[in-house]
C-alpha atoms as a PDB file:
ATOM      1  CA  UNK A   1      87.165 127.808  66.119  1.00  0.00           C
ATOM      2  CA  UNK A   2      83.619 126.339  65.545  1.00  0.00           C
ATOM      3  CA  UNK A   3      80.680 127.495  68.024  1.00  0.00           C
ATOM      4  CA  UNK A   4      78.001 124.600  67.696  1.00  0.00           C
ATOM      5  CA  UNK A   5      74.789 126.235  68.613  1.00  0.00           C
ATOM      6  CA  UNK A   6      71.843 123.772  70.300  1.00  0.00           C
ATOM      7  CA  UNK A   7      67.931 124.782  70.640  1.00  0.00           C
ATOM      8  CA  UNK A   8      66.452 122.218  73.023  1.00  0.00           C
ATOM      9  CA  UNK A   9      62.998 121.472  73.975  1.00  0.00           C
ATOM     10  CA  UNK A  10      61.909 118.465  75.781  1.00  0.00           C
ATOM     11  CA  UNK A  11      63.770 115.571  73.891  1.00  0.00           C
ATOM     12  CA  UNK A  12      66.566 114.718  76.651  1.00  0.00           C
ATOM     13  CA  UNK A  13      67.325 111.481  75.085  1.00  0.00           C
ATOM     14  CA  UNK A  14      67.639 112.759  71.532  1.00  0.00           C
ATOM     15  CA  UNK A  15      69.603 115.802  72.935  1.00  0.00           C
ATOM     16  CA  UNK A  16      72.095 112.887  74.779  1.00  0.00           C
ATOM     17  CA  UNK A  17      72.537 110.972  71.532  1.00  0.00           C
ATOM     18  CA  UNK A  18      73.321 114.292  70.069  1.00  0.00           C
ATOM     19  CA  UNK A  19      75.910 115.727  72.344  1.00  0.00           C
ATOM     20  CA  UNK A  20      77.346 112.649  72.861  1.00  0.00           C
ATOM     21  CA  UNK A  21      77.933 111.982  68.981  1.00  0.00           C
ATOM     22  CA  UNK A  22      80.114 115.773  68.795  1.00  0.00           C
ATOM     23  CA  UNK A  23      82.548 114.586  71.831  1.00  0.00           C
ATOM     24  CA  UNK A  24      83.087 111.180  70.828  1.00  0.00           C
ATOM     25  CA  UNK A  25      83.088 111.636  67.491  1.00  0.00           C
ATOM     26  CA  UNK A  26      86.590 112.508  65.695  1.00  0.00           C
ATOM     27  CA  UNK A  27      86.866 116.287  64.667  1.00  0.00           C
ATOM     28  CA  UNK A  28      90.330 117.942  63.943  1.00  0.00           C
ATOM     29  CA  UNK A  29      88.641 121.317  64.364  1.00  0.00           C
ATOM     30  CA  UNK A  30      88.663 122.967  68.378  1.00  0.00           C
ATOM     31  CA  UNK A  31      84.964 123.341  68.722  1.00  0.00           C
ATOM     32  CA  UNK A  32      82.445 124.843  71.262  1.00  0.00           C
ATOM     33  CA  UNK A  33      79.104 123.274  72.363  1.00  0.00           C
ATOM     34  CA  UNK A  34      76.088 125.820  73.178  1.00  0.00           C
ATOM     35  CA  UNK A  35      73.103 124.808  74.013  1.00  0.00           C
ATOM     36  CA  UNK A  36      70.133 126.909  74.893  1.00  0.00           C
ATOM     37  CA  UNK A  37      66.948 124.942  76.781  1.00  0.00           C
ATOM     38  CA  UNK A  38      63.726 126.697  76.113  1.00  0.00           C
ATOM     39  CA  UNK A  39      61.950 125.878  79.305  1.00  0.00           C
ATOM     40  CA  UNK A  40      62.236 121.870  78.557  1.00  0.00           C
ATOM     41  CA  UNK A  41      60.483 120.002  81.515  1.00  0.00           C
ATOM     42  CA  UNK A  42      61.861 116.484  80.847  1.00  0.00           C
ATOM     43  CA  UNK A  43      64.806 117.189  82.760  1.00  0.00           C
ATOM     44  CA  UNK A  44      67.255 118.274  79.843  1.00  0.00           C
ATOM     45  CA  UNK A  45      69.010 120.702  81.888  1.00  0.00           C
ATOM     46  CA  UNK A  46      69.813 118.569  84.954  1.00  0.00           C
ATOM     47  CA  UNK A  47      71.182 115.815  82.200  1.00  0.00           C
ATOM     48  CA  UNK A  48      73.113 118.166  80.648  1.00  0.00           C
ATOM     49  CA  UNK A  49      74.846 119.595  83.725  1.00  0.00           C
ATOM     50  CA  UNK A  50      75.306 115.947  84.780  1.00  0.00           C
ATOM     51  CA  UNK A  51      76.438 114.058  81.701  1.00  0.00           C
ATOM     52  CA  UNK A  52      77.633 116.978  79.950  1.00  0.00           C
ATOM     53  CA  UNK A  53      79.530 119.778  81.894  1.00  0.00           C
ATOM     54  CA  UNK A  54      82.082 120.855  79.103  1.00  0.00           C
ATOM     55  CA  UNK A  55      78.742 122.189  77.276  1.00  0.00           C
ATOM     56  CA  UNK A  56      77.840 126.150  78.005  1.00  0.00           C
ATOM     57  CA  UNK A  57      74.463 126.215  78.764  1.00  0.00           C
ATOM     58  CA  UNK A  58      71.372 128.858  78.840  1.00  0.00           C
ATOM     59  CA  UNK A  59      68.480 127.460  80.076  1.00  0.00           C
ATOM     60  CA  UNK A  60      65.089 129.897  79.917  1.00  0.00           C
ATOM     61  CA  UNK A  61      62.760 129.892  82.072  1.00  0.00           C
ATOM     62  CA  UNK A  62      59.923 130.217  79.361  1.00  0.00           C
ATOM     63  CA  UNK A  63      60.085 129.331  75.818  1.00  0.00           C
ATOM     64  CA  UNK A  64      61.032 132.290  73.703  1.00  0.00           C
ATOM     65  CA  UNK A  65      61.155 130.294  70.098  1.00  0.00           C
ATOM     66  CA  UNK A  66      63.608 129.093  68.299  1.00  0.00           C
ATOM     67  CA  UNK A  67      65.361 132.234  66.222  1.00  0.00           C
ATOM     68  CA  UNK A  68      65.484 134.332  69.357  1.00  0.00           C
ATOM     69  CA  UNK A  69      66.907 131.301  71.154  1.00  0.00           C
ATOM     70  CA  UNK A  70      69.844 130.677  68.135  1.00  0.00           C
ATOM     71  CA  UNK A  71      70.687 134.309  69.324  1.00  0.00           C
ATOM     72  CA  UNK A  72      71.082 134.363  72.478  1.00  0.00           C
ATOM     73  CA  UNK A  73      73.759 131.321  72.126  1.00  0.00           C
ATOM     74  CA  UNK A  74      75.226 133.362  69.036  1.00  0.00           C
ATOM     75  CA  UNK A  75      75.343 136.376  71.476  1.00  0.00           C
ATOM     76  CA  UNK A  76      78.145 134.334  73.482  1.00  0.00           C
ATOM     77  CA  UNK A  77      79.745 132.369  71.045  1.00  0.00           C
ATOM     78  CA  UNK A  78      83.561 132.610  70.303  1.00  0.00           C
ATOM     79  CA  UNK A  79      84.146 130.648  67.101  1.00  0.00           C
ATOM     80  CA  UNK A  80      84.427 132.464  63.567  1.00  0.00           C
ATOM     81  CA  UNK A  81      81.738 130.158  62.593  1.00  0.00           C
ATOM     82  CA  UNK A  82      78.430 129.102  63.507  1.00  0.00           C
ATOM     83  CA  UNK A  83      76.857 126.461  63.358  1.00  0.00           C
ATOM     84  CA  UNK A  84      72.919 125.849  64.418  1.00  0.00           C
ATOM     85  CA  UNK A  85      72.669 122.047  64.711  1.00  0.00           C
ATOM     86  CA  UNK A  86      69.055 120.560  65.776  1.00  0.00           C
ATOM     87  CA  UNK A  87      68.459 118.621  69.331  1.00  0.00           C
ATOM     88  CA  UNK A  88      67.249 115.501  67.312  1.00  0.00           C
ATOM     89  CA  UNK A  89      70.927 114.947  65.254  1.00  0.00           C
ATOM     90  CA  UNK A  90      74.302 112.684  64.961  1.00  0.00           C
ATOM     91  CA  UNK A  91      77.375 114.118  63.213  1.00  0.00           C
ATOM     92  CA  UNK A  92      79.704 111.900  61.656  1.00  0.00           C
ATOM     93  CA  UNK A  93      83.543 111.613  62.069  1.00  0.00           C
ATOM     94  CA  UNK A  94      85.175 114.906  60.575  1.00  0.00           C
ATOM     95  CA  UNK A  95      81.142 116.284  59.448  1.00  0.00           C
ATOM     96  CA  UNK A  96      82.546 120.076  61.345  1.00  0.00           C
ATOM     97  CA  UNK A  97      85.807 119.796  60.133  1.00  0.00           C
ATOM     98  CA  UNK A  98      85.041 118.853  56.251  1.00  0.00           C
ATOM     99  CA  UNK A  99      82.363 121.681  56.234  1.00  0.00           C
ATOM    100  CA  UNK A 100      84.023 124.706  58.535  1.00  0.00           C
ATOM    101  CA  UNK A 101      87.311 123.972  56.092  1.00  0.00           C
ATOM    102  CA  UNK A 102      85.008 124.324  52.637  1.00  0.00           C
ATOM    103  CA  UNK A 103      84.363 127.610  54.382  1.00  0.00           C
ATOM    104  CA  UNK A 104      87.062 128.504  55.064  1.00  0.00           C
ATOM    105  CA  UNK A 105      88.441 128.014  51.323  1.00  0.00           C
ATOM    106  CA  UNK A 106      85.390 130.043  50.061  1.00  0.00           C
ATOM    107  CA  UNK A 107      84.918 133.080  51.469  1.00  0.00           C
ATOM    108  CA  UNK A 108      81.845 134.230  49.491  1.00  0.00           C
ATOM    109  CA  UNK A 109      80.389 131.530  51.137  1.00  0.00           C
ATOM    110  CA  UNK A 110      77.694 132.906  53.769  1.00  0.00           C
ATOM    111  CA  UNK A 111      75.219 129.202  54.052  1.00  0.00           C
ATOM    112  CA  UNK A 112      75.905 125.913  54.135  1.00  0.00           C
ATOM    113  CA  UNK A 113      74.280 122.933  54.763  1.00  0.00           C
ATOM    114  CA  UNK A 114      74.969 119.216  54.300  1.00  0.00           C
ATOM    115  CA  UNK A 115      73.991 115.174  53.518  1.00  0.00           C
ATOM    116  CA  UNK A 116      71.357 115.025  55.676  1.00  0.00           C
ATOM    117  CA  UNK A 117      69.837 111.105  56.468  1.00  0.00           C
ATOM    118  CA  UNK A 118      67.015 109.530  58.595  1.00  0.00           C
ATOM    119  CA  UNK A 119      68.146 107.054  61.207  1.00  0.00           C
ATOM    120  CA  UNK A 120      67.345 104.077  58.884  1.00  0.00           C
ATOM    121  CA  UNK A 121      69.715 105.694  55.878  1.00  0.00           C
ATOM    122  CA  UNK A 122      67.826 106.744  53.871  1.00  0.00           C
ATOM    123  CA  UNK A 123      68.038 110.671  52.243  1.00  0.00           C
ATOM    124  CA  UNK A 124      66.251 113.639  53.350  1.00  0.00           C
ATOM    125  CA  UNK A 125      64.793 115.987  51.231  1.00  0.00           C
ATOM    126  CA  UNK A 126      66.671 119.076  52.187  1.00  0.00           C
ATOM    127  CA  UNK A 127      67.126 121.566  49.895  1.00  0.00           C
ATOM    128  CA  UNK A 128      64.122 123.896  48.406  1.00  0.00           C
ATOM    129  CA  UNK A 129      63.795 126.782  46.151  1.00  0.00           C
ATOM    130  CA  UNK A 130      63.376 129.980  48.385  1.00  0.00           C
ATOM    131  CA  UNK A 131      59.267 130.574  48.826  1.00  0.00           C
ATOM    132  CA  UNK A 132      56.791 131.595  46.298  1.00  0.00           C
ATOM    133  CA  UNK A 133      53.219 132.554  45.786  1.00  0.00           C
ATOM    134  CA  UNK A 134      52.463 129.650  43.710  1.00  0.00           C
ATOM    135  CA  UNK A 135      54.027 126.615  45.827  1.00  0.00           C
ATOM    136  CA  UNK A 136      53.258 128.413  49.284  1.00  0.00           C
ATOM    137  CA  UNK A 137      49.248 128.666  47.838  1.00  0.00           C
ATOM    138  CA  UNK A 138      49.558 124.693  47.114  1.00  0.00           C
ATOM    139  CA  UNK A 139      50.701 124.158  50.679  1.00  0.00           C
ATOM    140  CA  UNK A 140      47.956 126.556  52.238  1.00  0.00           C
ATOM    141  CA  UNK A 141      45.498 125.267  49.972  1.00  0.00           C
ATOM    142  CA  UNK A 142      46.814 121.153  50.994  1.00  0.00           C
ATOM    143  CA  UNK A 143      46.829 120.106  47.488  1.00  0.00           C
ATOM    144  CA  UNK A 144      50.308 118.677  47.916  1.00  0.00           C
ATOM    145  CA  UNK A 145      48.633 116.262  49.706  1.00  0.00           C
ATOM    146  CA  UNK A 146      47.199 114.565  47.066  1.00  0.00           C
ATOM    147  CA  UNK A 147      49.188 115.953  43.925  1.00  0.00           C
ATOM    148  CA  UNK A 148      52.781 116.023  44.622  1.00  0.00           C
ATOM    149  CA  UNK A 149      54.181 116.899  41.408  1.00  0.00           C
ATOM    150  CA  UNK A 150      52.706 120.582  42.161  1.00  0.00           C
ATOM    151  CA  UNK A 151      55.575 121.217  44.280  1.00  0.00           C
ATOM    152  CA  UNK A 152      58.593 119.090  42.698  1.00  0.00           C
ATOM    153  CA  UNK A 153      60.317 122.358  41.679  1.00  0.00           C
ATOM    154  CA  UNK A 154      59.931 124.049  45.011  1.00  0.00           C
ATOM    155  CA  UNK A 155      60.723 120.501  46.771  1.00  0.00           C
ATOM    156  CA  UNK A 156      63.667 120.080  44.464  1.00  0.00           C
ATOM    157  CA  UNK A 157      62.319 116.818  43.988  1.00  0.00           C
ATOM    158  CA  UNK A 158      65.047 115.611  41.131  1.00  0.00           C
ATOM    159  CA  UNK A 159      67.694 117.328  43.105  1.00  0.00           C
ATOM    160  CA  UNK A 160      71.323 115.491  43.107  1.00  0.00           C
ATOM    161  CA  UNK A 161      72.668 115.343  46.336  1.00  0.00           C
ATOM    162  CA  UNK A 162      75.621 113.559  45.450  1.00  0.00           C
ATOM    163  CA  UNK A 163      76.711 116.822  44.051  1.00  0.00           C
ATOM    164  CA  UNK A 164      78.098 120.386  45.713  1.00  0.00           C
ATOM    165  CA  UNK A 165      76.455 123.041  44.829  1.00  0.00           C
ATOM    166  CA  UNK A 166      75.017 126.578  44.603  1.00  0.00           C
ATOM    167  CA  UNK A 167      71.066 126.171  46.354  1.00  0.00           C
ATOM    168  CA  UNK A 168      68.616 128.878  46.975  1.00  0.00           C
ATOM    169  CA  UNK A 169      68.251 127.407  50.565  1.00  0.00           C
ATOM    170  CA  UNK A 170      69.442 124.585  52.948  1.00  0.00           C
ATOM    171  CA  UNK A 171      67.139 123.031  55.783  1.00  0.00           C
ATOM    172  CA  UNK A 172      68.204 124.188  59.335  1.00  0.00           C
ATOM    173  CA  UNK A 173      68.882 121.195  61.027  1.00  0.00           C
ATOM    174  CA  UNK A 174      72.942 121.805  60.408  1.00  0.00           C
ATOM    175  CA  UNK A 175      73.064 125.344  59.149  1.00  0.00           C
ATOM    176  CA  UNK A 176      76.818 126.817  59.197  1.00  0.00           C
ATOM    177  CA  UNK A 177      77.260 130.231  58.657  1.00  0.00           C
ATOM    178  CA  UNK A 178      80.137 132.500  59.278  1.00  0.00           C
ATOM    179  CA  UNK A 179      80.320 135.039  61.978  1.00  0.00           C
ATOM    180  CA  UNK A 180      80.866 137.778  60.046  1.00  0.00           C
ATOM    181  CA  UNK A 181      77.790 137.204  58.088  1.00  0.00           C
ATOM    182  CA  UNK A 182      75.527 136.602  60.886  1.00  0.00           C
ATOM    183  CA  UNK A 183      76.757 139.946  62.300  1.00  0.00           C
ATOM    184  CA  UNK A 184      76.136 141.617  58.581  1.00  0.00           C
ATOM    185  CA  UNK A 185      73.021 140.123  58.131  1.00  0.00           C
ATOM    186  CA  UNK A 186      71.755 140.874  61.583  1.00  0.00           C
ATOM    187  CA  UNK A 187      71.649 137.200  62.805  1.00  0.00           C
ATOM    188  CA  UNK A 188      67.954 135.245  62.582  1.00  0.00           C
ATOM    189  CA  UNK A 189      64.912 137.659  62.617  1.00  0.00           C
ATOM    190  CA  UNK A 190      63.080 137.459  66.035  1.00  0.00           C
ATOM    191  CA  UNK A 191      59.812 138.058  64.404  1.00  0.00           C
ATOM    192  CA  UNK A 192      60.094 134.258  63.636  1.00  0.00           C
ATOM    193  CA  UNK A 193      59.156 131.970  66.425  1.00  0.00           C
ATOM    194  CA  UNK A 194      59.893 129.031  64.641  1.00  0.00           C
ATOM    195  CA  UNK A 195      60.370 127.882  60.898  1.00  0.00           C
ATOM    196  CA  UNK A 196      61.269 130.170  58.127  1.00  0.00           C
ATOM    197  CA  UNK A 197      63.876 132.010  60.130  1.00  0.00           C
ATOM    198  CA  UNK A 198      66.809 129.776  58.502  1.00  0.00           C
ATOM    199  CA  UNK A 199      64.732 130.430  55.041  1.00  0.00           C
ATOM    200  CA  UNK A 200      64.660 134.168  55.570  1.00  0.00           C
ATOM    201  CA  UNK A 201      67.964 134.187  56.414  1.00  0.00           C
ATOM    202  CA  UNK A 202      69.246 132.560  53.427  1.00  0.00           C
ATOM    203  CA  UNK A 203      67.078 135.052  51.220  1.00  0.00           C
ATOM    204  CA  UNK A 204      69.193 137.824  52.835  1.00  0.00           C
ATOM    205  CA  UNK A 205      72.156 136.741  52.428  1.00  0.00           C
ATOM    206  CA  UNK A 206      72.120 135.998  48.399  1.00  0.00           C
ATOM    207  CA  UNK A 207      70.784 139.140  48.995  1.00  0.00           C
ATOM    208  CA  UNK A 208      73.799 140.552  50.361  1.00  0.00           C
ATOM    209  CA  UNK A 209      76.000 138.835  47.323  1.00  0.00           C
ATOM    210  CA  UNK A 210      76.588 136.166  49.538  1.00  0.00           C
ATOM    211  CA  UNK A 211      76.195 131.811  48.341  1.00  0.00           C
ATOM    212  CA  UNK A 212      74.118 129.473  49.766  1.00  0.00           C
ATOM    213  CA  UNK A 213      76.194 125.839  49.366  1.00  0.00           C
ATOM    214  CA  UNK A 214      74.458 122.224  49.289  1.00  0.00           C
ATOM    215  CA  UNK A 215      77.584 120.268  50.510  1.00  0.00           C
ATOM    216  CA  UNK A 216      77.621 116.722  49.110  1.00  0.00           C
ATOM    217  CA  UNK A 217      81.052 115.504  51.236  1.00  0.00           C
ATOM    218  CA  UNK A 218      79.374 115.686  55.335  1.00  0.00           C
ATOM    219  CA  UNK A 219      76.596 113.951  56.277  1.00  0.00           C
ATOM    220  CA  UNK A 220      74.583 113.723  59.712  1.00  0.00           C
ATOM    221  CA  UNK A 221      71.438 111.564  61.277  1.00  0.00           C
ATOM    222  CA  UNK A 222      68.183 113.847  61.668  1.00  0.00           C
ATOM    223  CA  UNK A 223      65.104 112.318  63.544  1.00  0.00           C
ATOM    224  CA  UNK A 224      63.122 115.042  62.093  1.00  0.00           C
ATOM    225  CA  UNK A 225      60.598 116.827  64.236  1.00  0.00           C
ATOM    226  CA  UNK A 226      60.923 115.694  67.007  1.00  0.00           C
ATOM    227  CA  UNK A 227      60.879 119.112  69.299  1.00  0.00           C
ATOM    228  CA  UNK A 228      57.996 120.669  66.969  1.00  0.00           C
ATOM    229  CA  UNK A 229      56.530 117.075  66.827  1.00  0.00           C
ATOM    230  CA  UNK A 230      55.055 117.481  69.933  1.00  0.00           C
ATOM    231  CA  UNK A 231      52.915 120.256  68.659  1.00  0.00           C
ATOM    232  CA  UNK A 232      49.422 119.282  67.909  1.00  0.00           C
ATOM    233  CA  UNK A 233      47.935 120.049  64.318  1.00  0.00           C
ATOM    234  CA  UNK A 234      45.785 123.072  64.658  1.00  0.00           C
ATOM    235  CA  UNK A 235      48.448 125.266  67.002  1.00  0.00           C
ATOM    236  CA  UNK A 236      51.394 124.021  64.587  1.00  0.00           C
ATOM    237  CA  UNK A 237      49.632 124.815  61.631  1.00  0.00           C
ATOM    238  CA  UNK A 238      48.709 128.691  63.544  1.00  0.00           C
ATOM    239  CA  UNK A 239      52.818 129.079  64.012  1.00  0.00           C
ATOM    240  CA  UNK A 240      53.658 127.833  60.365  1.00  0.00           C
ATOM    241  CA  UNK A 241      51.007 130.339  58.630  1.00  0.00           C
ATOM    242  CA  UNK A 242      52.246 133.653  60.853  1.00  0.00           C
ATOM    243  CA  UNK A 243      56.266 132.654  59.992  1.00  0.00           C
ATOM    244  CA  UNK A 244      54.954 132.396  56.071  1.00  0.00           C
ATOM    245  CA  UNK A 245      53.561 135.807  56.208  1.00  0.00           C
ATOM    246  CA  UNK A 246      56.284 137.314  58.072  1.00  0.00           C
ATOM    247  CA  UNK A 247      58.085 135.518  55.147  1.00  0.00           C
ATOM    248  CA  UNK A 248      55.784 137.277  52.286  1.00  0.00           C
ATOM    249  CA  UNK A 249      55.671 140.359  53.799  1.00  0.00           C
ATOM    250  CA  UNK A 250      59.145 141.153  53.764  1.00  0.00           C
ATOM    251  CA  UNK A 251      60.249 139.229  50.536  1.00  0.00           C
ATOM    252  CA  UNK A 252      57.439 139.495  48.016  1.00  0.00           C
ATOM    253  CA  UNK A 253      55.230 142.151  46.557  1.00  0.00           C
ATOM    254  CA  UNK A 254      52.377 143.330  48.625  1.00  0.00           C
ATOM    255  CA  UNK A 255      50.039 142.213  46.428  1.00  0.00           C
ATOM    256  CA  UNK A 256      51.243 138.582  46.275  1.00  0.00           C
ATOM    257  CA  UNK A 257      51.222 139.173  50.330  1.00  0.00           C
ATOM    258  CA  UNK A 258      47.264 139.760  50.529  1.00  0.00           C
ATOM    259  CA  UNK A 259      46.142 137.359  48.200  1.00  0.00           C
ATOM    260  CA  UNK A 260      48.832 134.650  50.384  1.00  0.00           C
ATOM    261  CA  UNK A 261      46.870 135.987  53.614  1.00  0.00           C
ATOM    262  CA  UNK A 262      43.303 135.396  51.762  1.00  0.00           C
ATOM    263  CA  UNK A 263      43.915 131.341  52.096  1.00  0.00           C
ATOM    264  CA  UNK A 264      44.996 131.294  55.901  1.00  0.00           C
ATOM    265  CA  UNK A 265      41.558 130.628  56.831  1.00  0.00           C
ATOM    266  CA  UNK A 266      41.048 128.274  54.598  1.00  0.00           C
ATOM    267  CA  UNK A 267      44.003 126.863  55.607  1.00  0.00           C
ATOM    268  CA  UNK A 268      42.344 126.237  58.929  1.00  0.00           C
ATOM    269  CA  UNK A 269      39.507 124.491  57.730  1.00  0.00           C
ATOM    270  CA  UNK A 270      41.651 121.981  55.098  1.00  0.00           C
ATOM    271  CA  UNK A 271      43.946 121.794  57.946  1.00  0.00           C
ATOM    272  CA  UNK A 272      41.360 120.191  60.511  1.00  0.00           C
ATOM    273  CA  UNK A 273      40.274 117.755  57.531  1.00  0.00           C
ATOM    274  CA  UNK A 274      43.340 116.331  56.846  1.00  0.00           C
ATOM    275  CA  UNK A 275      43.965 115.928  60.498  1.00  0.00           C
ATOM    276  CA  UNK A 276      40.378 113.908  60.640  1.00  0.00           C
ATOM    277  CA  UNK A 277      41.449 111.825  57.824  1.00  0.00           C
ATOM    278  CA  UNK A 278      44.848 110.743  59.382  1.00  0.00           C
ATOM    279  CA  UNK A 279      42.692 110.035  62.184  1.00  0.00           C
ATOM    280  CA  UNK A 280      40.924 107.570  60.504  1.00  0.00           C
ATOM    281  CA  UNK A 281      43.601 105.784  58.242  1.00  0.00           C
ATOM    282  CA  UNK A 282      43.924 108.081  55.172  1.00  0.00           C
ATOM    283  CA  UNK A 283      47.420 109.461  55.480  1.00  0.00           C
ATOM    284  CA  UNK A 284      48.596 112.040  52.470  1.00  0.00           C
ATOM    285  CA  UNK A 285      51.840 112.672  50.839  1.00  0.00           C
ATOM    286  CA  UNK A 286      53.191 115.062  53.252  1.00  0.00           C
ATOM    287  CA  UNK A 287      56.237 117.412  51.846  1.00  0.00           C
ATOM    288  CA  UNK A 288      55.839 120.699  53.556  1.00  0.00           C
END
């Protein structure tokens, strides 16, 4: 059994396309739906209890972030697998089944993540090399705005996603994992409130001698951003820059940690530029 795990915050009509693509949608697999609300106040809940009543729902009364949210509906899941699927997405005839069963006949398997589109068809970018000091110094530092090519091998820019395979880390808008890893692994770290928590969580488990899988055969929709959307610049760039050092400071050297923490004001500063620019019709390359 599958346990399909929901985070939702204040995108009721993306949330409806979403649960309504897993139940009419054909999947051979007996699934679950889960979805914990973290205080939405577009009235997600009352939709979901109306339109929706097979779902098992949680719904906060504050918003506690998105790992610690992924574990409360982990905490009452049934299924040997989990899977952490995004508010903003549409699966696909058989997307759970093909993936749960590639699981299933790979055990050493502890990640996976598939095809991921945007609403118009086209491919999303999402695989990446796990974090490092040079590529997360670009981001701080915004240069990827304007120079791209510094971050093609972090990006994974020439990656073939026509192709399974072994990846350092999958994006976390359909991230299956098995039960028994999350349990050995600990589940998400609460420390993160939101982003990196899926990236950490990869790191541990090759870590743990387990693979992280790219899976070329299941595709979904993603809207992209559209719960963290709502954040403006300045506070989203505050919550990205604490996750990254959480990040640093329990994967890399301490050293590499400091000088990482060094560019966070800067950060601040670049980050209020390139917001004034946007403003006024420059737009960067955005990757990260």
């Amino acid at each position: 059994m599958l346990s399909v795990i929901i985070v939702a915050w204040n995108v009721k009509d993306l949330l409806q396309q979403c649960l309504s693509s897993l139940f009419q949608t054909k999947q051979d697999i007996d699934f679950e739906v889960i979805v914990v609300d973290n205080a939405s106040s577009d009235g997600t809940v009352e939709m979901i209890k109306r339109d929706f009543p097979q779902v098992k729902l949680i719904a906060n009364q504050q918003n506690k972030g998105f790992a610690v949210a992924c574990r409360q509906g982990a905490d009452i899941a049934k299924g040997d697998y989990l899977l952490f699927l995004n508010d903003d997405t549409q699966v696909f005839d058989h997307s759970l089944d093909k993936t749960v069963k590639y699981l299933q006949q790979h055990p050493q398997v502890g990640v996976l993540g598939c095809g991921i589109l945007n609403p118009d068809g086209s491919r999303q970018l999402s695989v990446r090399k796990l974090p490092r000091l040079f590529d997360q110094l670009v981001v701080l530092s915004k240069l990827h705005n304007f120079f791209s090519k510094l971050l093609s091998n972090y990006l994974q820019l020439n990656f073939d996603y026509q192709k399974t395979q072994e990846v350092e880390q999958v994006m976390g808008a359909y991230f299956l994992t098995p039960k028994f890893v999350w349990q050995k692994l600990g589940g998400f770290d609460p420390e993160f409130y939101l982003w990196f928590e899926e990236v950490d969580y990869c790191a541990r488990a090759i870590g743990a001698g387990f693979k992280v899988i790219y899976f070329s055969e299941a595709e979904i929709i993603h809207q992209g951003g559209a719960s963290f959307g709502q954040l403006s610049a300045l506070p989203e760039q505050k919550i990205f820059n604490r996750s990254l050092l959480t990040y640093a400071r329990k994967h890399w050297r301490q050293w590499d940690y400091w000088l990482l923490s060094l560019f966070v004001p800067i950060n601040f500063v670049l980050t209020a530029i390139v917001a004034v620019m946007e403003k006024i019709g420059i737009k960067p390359n955005k990757h990260a």
